[in-house]
C-alpha atoms as a PDB file:
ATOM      1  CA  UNK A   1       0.000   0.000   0.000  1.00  0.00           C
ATOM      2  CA  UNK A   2       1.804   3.069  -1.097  1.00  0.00           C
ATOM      3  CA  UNK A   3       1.549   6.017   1.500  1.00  0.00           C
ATOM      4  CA  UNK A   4       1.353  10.040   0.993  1.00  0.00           C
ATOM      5  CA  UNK A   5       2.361  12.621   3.003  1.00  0.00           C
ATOM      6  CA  UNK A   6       2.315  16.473   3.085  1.00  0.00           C
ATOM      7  CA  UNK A   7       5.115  18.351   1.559  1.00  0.00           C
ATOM      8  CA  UNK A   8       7.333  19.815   3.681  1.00  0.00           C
ATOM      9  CA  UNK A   9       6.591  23.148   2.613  1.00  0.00           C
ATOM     10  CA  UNK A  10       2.505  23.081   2.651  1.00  0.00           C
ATOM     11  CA  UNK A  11       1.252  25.719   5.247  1.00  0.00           C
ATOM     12  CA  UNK A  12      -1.311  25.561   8.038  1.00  0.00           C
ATOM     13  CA  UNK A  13      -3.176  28.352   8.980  1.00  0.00           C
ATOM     14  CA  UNK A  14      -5.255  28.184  11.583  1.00  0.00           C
ATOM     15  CA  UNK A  15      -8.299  30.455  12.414  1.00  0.00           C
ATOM     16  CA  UNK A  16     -10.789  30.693  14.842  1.00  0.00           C
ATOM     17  CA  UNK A  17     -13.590  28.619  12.649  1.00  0.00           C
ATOM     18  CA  UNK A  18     -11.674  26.786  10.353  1.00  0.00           C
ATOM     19  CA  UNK A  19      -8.186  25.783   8.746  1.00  0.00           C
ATOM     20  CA  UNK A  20      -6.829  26.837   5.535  1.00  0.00           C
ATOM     21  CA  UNK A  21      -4.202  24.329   3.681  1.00  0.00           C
ATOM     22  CA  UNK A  22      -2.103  26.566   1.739  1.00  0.00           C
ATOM     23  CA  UNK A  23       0.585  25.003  -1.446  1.00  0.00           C
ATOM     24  CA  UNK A  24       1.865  26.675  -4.404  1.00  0.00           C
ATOM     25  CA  UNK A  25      -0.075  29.379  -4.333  1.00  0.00           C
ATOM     26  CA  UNK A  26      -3.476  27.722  -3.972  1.00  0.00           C
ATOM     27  CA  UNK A  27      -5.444  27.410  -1.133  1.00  0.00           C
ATOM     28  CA  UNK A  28      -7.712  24.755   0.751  1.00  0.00           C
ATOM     29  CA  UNK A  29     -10.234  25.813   3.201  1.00  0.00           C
ATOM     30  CA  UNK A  30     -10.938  22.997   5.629  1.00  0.00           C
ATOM     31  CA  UNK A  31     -14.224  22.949   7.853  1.00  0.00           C
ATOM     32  CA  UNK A  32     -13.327  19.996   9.944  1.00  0.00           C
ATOM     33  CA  UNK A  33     -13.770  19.853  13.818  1.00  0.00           C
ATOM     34  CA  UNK A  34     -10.408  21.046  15.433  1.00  0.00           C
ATOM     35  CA  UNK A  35      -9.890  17.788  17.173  1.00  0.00           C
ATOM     36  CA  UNK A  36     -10.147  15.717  13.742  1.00  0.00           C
ATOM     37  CA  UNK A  37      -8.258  18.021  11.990  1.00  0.00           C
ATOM     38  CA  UNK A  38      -5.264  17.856  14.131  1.00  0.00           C
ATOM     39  CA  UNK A  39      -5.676  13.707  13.853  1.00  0.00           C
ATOM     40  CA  UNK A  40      -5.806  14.000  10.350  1.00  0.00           C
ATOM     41  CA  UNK A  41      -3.244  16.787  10.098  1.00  0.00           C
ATOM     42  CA  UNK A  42      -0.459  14.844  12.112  1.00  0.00           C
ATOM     43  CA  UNK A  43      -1.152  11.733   9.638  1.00  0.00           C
ATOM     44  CA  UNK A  44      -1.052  13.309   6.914  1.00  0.00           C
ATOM     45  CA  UNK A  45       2.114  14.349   7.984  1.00  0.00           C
ATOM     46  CA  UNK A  46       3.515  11.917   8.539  1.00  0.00           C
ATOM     47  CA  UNK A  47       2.450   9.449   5.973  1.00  0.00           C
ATOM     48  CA  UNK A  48      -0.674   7.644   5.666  1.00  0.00           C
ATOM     49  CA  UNK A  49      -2.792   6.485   2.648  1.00  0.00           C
ATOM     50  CA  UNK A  50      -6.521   6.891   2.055  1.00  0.00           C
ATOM     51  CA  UNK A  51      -8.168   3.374   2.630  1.00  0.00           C
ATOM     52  CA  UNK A  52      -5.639   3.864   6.594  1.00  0.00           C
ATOM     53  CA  UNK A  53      -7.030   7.831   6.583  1.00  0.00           C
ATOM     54  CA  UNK A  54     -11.033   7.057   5.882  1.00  0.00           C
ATOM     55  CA  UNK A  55     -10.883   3.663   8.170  1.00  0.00           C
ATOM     56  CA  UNK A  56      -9.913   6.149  11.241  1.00  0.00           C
ATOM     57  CA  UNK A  57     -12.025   8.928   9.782  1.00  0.00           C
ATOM     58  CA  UNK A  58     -14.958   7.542   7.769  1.00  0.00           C
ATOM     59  CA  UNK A  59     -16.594  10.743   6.356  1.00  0.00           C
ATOM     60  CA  UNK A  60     -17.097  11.736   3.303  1.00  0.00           C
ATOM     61  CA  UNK A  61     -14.906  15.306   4.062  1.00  0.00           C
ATOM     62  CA  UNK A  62     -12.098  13.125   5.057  1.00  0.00           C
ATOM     63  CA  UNK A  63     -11.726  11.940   1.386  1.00  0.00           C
ATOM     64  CA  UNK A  64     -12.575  15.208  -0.023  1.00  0.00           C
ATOM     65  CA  UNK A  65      -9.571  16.871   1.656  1.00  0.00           C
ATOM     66  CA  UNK A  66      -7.738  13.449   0.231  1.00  0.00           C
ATOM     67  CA  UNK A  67      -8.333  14.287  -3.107  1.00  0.00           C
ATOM     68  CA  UNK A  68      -8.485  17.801  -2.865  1.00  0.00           C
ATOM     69  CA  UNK A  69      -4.508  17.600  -1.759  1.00  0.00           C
ATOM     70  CA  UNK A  70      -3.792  15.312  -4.363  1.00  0.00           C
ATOM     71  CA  UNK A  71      -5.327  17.418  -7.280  1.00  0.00           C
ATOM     72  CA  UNK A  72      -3.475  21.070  -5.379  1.00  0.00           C
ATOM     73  CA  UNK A  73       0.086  18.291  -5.620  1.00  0.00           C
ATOM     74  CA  UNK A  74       0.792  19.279  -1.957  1.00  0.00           C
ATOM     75  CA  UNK A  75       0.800  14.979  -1.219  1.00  0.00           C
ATOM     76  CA  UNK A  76       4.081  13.160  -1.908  1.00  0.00           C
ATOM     77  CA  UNK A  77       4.797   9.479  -1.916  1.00  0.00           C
ATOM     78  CA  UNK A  78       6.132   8.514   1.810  1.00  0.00           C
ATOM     79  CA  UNK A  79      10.002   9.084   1.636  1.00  0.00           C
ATOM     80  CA  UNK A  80      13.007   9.692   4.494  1.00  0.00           C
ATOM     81  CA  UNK A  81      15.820  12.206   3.407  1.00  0.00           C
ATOM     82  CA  UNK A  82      18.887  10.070   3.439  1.00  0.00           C
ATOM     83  CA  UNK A  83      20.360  13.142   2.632  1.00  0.00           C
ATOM     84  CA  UNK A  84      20.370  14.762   6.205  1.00  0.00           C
ATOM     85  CA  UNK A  85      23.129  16.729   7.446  1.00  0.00           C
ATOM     86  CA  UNK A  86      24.477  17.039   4.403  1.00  0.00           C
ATOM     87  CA  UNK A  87      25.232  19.760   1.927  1.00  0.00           C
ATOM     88  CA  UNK A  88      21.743  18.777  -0.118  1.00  0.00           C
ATOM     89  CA  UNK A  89      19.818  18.302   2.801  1.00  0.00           C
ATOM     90  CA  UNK A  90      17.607  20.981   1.924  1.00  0.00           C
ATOM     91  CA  UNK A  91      17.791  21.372  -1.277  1.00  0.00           C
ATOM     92  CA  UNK A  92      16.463  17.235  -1.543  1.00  0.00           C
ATOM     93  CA  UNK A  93      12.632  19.224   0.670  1.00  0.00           C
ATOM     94  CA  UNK A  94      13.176  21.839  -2.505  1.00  0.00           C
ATOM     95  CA  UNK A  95      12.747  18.816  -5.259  1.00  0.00           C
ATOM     96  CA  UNK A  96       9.934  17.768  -4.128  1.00  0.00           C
ATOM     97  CA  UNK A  97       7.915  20.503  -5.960  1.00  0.00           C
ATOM     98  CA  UNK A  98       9.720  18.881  -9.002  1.00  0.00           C
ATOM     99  CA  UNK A  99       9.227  15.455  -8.430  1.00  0.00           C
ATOM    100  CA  UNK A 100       7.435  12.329  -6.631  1.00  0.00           C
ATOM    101  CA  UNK A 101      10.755  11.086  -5.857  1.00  0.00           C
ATOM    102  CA  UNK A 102      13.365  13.323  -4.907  1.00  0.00           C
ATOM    103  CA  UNK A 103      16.176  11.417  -3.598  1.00  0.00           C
ATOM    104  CA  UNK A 104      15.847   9.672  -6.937  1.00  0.00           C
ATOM    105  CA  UNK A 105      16.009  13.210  -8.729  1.00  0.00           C
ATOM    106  CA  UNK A 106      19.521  13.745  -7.017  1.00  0.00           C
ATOM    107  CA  UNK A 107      20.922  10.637  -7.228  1.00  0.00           C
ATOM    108  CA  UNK A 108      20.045  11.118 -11.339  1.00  0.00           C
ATOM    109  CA  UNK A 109      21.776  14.396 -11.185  1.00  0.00           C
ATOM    110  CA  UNK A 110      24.678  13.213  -9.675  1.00  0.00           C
ATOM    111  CA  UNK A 111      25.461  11.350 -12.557  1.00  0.00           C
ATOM    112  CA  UNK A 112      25.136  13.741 -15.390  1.00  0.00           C
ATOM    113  CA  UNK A 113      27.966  15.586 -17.454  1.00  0.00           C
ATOM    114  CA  UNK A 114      27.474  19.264 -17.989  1.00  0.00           C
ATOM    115  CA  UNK A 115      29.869  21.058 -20.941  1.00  0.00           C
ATOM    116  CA  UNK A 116      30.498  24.777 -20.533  1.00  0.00           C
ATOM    117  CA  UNK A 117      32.225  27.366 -22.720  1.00  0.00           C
ATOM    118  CA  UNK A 118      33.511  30.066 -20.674  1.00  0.00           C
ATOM    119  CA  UNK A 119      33.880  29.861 -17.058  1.00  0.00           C
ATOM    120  CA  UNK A 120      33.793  33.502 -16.751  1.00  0.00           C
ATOM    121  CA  UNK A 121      31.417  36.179 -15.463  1.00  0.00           C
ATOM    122  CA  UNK A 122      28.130  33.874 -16.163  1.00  0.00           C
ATOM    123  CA  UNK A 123      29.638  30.151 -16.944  1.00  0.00           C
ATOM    124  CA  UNK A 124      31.571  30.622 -13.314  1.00  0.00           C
ATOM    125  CA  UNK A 125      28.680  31.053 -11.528  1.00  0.00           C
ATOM    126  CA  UNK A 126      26.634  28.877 -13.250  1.00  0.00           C
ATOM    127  CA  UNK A 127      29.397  26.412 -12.605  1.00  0.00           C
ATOM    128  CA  UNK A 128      29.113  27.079  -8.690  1.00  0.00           C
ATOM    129  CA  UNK A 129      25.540  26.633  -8.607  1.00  0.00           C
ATOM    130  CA  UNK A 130      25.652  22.824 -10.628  1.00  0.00           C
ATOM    131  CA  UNK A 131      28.536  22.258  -8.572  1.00  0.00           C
ATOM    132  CA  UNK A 132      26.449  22.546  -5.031  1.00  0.00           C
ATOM    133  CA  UNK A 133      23.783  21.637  -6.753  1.00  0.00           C
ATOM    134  CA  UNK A 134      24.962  17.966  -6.945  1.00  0.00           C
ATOM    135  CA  UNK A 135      26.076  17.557 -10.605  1.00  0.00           C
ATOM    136  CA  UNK A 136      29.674  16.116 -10.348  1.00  0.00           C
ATOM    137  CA  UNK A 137      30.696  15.683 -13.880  1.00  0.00           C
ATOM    138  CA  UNK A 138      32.046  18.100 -16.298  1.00  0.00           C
ATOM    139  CA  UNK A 139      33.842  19.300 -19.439  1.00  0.00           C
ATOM    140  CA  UNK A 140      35.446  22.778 -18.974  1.00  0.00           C
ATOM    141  CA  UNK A 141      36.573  25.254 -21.781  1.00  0.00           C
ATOM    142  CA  UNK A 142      38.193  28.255 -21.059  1.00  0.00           C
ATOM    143  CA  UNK A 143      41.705  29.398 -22.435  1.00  0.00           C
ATOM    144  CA  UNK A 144      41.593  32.687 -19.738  1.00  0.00           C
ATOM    145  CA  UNK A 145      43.465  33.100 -16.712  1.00  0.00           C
ATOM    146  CA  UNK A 146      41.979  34.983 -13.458  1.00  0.00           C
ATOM    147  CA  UNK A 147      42.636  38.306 -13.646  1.00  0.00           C
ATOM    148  CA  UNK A 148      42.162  40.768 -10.526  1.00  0.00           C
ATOM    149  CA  UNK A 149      39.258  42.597 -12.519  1.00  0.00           C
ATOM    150  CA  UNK A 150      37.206  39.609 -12.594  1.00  0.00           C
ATOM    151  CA  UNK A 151      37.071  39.273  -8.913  1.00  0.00           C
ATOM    152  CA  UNK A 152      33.752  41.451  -8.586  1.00  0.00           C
ATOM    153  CA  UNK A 153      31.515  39.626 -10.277  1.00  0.00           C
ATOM    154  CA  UNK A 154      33.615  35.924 -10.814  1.00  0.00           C
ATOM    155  CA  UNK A 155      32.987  34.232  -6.946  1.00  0.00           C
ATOM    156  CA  UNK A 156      34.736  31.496  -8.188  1.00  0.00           C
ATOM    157  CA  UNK A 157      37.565  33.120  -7.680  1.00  0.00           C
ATOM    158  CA  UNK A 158      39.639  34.507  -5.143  1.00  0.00           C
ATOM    159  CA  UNK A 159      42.889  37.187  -4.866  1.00  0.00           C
ATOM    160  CA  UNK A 160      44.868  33.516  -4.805  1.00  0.00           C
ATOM    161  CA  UNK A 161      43.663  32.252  -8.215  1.00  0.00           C
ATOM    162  CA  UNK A 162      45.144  35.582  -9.863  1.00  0.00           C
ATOM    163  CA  UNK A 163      47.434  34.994 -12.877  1.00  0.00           C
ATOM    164  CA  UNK A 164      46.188  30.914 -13.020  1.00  0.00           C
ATOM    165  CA  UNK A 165      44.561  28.809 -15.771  1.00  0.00           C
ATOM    166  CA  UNK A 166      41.063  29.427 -14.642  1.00  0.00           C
ATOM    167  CA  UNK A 167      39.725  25.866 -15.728  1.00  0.00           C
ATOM    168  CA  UNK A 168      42.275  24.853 -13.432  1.00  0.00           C
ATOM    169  CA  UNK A 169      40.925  26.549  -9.949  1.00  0.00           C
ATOM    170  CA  UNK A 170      37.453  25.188 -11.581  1.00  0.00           C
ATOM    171  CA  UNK A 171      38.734  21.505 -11.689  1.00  0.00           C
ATOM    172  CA  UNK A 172      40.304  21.984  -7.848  1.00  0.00           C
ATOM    173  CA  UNK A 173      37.255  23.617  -6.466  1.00  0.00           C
ATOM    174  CA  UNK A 174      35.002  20.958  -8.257  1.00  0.00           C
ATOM    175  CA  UNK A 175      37.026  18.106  -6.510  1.00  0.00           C
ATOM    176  CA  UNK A 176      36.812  19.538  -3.136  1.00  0.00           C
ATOM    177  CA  UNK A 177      33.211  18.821  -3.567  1.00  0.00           C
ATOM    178  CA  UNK A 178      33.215  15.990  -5.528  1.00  0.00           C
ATOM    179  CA  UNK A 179      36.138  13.799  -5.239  1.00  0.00           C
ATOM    180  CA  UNK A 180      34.737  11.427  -7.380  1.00  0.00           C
ATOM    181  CA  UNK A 181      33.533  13.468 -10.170  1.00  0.00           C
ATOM    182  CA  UNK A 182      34.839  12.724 -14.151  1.00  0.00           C
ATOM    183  CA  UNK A 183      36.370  16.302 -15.238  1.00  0.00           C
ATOM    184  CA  UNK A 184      37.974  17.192 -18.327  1.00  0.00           C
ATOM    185  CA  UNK A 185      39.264  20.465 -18.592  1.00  0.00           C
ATOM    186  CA  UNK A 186      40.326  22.112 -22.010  1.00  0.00           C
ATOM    187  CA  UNK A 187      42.614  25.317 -22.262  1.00  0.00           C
ATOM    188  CA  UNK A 188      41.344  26.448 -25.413  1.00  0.00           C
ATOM    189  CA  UNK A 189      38.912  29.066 -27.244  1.00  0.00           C
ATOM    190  CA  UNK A 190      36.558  27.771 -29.635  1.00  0.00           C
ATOM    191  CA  UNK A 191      36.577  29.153 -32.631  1.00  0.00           C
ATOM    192  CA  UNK A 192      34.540  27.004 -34.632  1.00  0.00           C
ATOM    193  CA  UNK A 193      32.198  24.071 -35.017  1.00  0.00           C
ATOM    194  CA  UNK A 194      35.517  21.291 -35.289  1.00  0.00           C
ATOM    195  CA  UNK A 195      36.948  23.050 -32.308  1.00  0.00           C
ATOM    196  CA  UNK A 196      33.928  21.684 -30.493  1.00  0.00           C
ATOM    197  CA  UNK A 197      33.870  18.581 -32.085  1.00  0.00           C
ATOM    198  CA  UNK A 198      36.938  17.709 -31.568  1.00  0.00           C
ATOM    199  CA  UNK A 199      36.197  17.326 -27.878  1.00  0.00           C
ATOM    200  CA  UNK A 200      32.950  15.797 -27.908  1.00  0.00           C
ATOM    201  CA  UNK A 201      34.522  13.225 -29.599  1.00  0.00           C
ATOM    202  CA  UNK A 202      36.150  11.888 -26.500  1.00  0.00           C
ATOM    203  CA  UNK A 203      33.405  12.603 -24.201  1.00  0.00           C
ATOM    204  CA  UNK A 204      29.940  13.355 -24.906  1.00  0.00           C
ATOM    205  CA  UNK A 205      27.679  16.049 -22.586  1.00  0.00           C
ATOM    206  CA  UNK A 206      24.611  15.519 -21.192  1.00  0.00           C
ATOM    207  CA  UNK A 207      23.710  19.474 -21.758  1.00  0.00           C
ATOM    208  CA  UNK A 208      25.559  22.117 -23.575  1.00  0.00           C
ATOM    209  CA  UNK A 209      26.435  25.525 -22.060  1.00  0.00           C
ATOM    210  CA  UNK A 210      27.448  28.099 -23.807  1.00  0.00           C
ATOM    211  CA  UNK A 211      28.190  31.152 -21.512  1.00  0.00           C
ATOM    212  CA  UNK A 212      31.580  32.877 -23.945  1.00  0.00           C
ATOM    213  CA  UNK A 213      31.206  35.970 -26.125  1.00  0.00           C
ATOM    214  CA  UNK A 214      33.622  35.447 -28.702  1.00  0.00           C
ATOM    215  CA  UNK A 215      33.411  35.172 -31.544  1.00  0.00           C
ATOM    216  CA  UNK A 216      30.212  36.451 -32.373  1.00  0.00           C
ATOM    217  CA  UNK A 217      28.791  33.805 -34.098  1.00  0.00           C
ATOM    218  CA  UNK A 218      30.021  31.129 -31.586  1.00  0.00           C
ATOM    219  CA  UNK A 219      26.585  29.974 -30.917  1.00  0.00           C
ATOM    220  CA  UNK A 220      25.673  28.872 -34.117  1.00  0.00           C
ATOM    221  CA  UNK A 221      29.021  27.019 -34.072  1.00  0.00           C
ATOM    222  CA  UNK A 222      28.344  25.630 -30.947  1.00  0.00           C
ATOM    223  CA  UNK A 223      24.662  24.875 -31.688  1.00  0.00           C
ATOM    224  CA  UNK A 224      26.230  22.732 -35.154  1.00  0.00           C
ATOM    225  CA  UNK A 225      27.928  20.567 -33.023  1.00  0.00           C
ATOM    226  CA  UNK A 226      24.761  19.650 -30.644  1.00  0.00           C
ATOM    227  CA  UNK A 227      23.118  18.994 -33.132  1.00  0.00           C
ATOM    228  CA  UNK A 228      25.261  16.650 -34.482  1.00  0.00           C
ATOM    229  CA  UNK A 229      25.312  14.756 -31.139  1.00  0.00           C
ATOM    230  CA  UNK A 230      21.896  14.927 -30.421  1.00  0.00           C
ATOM    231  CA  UNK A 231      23.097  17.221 -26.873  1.00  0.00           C
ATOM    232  CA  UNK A 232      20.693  19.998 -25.568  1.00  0.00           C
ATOM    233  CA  UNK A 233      21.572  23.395 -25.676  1.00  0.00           C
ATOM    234  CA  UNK A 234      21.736  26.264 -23.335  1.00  0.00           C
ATOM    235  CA  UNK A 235      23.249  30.233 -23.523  1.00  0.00           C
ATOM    236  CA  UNK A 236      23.237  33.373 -22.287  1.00  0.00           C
ATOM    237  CA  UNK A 237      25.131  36.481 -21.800  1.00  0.00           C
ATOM    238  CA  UNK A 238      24.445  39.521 -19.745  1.00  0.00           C
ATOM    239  CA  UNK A 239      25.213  43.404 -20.500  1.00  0.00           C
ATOM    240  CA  UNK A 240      24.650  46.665 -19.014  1.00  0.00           C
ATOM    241  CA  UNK A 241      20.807  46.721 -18.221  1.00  0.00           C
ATOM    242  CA  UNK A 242      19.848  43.432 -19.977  1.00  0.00           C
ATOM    243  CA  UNK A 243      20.700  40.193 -20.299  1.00  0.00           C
ATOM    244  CA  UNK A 244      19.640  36.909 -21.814  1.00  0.00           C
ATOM    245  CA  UNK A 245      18.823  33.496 -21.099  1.00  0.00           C
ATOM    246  CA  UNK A 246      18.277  30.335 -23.451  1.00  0.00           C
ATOM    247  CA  UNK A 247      16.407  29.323 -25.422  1.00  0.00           C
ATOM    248  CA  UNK A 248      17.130  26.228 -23.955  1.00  0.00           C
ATOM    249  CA  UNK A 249      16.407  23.367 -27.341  1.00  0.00           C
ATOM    250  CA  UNK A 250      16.582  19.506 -26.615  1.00  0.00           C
ATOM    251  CA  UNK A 251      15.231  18.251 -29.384  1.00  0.00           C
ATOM    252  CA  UNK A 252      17.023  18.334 -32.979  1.00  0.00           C
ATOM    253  CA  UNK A 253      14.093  19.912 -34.989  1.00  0.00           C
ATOM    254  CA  UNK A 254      14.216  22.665 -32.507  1.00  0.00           C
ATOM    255  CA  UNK A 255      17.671  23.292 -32.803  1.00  0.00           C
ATOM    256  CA  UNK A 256      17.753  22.819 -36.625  1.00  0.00           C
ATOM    257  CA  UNK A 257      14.728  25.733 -36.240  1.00  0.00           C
ATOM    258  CA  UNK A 258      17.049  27.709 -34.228  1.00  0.00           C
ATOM    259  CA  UNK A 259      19.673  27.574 -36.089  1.00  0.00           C
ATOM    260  CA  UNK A 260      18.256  28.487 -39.460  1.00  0.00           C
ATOM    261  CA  UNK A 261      16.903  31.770 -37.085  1.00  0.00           C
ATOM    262  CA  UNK A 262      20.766  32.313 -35.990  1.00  0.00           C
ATOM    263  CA  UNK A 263      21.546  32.451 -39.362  1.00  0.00           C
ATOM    264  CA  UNK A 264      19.032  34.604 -40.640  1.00  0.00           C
ATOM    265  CA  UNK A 265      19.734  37.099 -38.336  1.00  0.00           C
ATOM    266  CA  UNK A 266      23.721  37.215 -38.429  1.00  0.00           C
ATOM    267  CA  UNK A 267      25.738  40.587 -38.799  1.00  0.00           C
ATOM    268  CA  UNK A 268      26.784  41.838 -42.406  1.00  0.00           C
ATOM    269  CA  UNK A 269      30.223  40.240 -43.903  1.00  0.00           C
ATOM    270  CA  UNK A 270      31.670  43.320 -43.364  1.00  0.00           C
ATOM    271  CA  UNK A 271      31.703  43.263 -39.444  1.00  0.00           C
ATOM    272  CA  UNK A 272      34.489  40.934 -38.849  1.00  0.00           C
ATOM    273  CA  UNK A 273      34.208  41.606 -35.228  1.00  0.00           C
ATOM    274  CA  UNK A 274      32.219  42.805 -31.942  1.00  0.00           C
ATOM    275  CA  UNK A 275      33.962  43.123 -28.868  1.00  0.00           C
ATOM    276  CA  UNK A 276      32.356  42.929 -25.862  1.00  0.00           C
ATOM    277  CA  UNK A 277      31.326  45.406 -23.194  1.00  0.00           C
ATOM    278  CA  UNK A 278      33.418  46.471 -20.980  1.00  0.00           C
ATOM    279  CA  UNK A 279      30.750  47.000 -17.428  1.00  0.00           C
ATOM    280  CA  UNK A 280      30.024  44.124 -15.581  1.00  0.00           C
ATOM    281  CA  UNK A 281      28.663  43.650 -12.214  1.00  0.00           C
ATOM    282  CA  UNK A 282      27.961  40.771 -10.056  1.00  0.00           C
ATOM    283  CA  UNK A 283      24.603  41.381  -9.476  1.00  0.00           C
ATOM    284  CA  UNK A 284      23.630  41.270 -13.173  1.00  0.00           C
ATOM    285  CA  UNK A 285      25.262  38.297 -13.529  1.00  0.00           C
ATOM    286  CA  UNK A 286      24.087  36.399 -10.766  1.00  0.00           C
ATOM    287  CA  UNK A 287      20.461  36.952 -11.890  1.00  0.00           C
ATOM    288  CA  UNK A 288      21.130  35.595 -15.593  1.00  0.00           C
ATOM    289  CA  UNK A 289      23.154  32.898 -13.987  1.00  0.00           C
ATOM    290  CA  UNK A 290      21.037  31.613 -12.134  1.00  0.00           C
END
């Protein structure tokens, strides 16, 4: 008999008449006697299933709640965070609003291989969010070194990392969390679609990442390649008071769509080059990163 239980983060309000089950933005208002409520409230959260729930309680609210809960998605299947007093201990509450099984959901991320171009002012922090996120496995490209310049807005970094390969302090910082984890690191800039190739070759992503600025046309390069391996695809870049994020495409007549749209829409032969913006700030960053 499979059990449900509330989510953690379902809300109780209590008022003088009657109770008000709150998830997700929706609401539940429940009319049951105080005493019953609190029964049905502490099994609920706990775990219990309906046939165990209308045996105790046999009314016909008892199942409406039941049902109502289940169509609001604020029920879960019974499970114990094995995760406790770890890093993802909370984060493992947080997946349940993404799925029925959330130790599952990490254990699946856990195994996945992320690709990023640039570990810069948006791949770095995207890096350090996958990184205590749970995803262990990477391929890093990125032919910079840390400069002092990108410390404002880079938190990968610190004054020590100055003047070293910065796929290097990636690879370091990704081991102290993940011992275990499969990275390749590349100290290159990709020019072009071979570049890329080249490299996927050897090991194939799970998800693309495309977070450099040069050359222009570098994701319509990059986007050639992923779609030649079948790999979803992900960008973004920020500037002074905009940014941008995705589209993220997984499927190849999506990215063949996309594509023909990159190229429709590329600068003039004569512009050989754009260079980027100089401004940056952390804040900005952070926002698109995430």
């Amino acid at each position: 008999m499979i059990k449900k239980k509330l989510k953690n983060d379902v809300m109780i309000v209590h008022y003088s008449d009657f109770d008000l089950i709150i998830y997700d933005n929706k609401s539940l208002k429940i009319c049951l006697s105080n005493d019953e409520f609190k029964n049905v409230y502490a099994l609920l959260k706990k775990g219990t299933s309906l046939m165990e729930l209308t045996s105790l309680y046999p009314t016909e609210d008892v199942k409406v709640l039941w049902e109502s809960l289940l169509k609001i998605g604020a029920l879960i299947e019974e499970w114990e965070n094995s995760y406790e007093n770890t890093i993802y201990e909370k984060q493992l509450y947080y997946l349940e609003s993404l799925a029925q099984s959330p130790i599952h959901l990490q254990e699946t991320l856990s195994t996945k291989c992320v690709a990023i171009i640039g570990v810069g002012g948006v791949g770095s922090i995207i890096l350090e969010q996958l990184i205590r996120f749970g995803i262990q496995n990477y391929i890093l490209i990125d032919d910079d070194e840390v400069q002092i310049h990108n410390l404002n807005r880079q938190y990968m970094y610190t004054l020590k990392d100055v003047g070293f390969s910065k796929v290097d302090v990636c690879f370091t910082k990704i081991k102290e969390f993940h011992p275990d984890g499969q990275v390749s690191i590349f100290k290159k800039r990709i020019k072009n679609q071979d570049d890329l190739s080249k490299i996927f070759a050897k090991s194939l992503p799970d998800l693309v990442i495309n977070a450099a600025d040069e050359p222009h046309n570098l994701n319509q390069e990059v986007l050639k390649v992923c779609i030649e391996y079948q790999v979803p695809f992900l960008t973004g870049s920020v500037g002074i008071s905009s940014g941008r994020v995705g589209p993220f495409i997984d499927q190849s007549t999506c990215m063949s769509n996309y594509l023909d749209y990159l190229e429709s829409v590329q600068l003039p032969k004569n512009i050989k080059t754009i260079k980027p913006i100089l401004g940056s700030l952390g804040s900005s960053n952070c926002i698109i990163s995430s």
